[in-house]
Protein backbone atom coordinates (compact mmCIF):
# COMPACT_ATOMS: atom_id res chain seq x y z
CA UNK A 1 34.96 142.95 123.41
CA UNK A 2 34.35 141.85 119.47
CA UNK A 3 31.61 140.93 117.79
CA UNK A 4 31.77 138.07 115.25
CA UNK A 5 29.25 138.52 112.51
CA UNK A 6 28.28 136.37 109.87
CA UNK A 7 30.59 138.26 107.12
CA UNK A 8 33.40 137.74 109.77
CA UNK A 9 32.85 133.92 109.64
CA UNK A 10 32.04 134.21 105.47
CA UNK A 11 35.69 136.29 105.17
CA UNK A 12 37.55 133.49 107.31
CA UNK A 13 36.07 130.51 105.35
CA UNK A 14 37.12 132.61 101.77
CA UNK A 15 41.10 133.37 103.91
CA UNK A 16 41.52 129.84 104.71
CA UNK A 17 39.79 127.81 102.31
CA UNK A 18 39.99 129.99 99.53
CA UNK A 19 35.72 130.11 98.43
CA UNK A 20 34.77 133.12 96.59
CA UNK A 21 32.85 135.75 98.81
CA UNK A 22 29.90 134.54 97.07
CA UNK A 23 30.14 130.92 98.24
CA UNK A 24 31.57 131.71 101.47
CA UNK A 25 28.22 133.64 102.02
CA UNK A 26 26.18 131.23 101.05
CA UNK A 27 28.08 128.14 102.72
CA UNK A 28 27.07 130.29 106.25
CA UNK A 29 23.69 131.23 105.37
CA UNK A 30 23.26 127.35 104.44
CA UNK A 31 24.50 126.26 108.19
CA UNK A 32 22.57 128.51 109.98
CA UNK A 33 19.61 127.70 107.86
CA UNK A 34 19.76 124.17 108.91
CA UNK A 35 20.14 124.87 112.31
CA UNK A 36 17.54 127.02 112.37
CA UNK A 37 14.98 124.30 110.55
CA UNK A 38 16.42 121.57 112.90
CA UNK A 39 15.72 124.20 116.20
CA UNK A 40 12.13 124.79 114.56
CA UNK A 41 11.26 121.14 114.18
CA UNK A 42 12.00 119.83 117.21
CA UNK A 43 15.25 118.75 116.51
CA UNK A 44 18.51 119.14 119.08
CA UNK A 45 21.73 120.01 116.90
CA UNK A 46 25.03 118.32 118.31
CA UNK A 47 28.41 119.43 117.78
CA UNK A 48 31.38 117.68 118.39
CA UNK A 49 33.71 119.17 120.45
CA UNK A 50 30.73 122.33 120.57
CA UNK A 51 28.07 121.53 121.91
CA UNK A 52 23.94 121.14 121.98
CA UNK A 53 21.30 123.49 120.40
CA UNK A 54 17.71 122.86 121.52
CA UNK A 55 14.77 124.25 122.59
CA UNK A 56 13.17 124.23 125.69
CA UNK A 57 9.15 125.28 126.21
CA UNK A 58 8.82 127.47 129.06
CA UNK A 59 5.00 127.86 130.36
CA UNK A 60 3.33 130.63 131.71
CA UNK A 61 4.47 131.94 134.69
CA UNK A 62 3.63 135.11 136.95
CA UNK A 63 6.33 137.60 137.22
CA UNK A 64 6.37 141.35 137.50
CA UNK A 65 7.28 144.40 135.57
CA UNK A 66 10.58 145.52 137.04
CA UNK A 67 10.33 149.28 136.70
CA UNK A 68 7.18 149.30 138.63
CA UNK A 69 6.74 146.04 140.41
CA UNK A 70 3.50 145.46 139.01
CA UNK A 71 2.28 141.76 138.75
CA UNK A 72 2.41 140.63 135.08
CA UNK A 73 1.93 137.26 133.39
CA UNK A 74 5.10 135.92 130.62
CA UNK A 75 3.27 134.00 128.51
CA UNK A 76 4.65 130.51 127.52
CA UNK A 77 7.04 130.00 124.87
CA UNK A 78 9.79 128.17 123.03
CA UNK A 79 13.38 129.10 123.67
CA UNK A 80 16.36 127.96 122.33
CA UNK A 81 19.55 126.67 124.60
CA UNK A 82 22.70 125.99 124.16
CA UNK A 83 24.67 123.89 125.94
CA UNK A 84 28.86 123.57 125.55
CA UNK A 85 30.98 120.60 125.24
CA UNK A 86 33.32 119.72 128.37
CA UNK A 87 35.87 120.33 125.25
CA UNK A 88 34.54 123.70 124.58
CA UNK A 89 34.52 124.43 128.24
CA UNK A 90 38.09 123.41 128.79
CA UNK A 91 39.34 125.57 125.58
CA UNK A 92 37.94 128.58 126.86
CA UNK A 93 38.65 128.34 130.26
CA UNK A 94 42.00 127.95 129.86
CA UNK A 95 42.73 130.80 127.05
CA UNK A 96 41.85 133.37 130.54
């Protein structure tokens, strides 16, 4: 399976658009930047045809270590989610 890094989505932006590799770069550190401040502020980030970014506080919970079964506590925190489009489900469902 590929990976798609952010100097894969920086070369396809300068192939189809024609940027320079400098603006290309900076056009996808811009994006995730502002998802990034949106996530960090609270705010969801919508996509059409995508789908959702948010995040989700989890609170403390018991658990346990899974090596040795021992009880430990996860401590509460913020993740983030992401949650697809029908659209986005549909397109990659049927390219199987």
């Amino acid at each position: 399976m590929a990976t798609i890094t952010r100097t894969d989505f920086a070369n396809r932006l300068r192939e189809r658009f024609g940027f320079t590799t400098t603006d290309a770069n900076k056009l996808v550190d811009v994006v995730f930047d502002e998802i990034c401040e949106s996530l960090i502020n609270g705010e969801e980030v919508k996509f059409a045809g995508f789908g959702t970014f948010k995040i989700l506080a989890k609170s403390a919970r018991m658990g346990r270590n899974p090596k040795t079964g021992a009880p430990a506590v996860i401590s509460a925190r913020r993740v983030v989610s992401f949650r697809p489009s029908a659209e986005f489900r549909e397109r990659v469902a049927d390219k199987k």
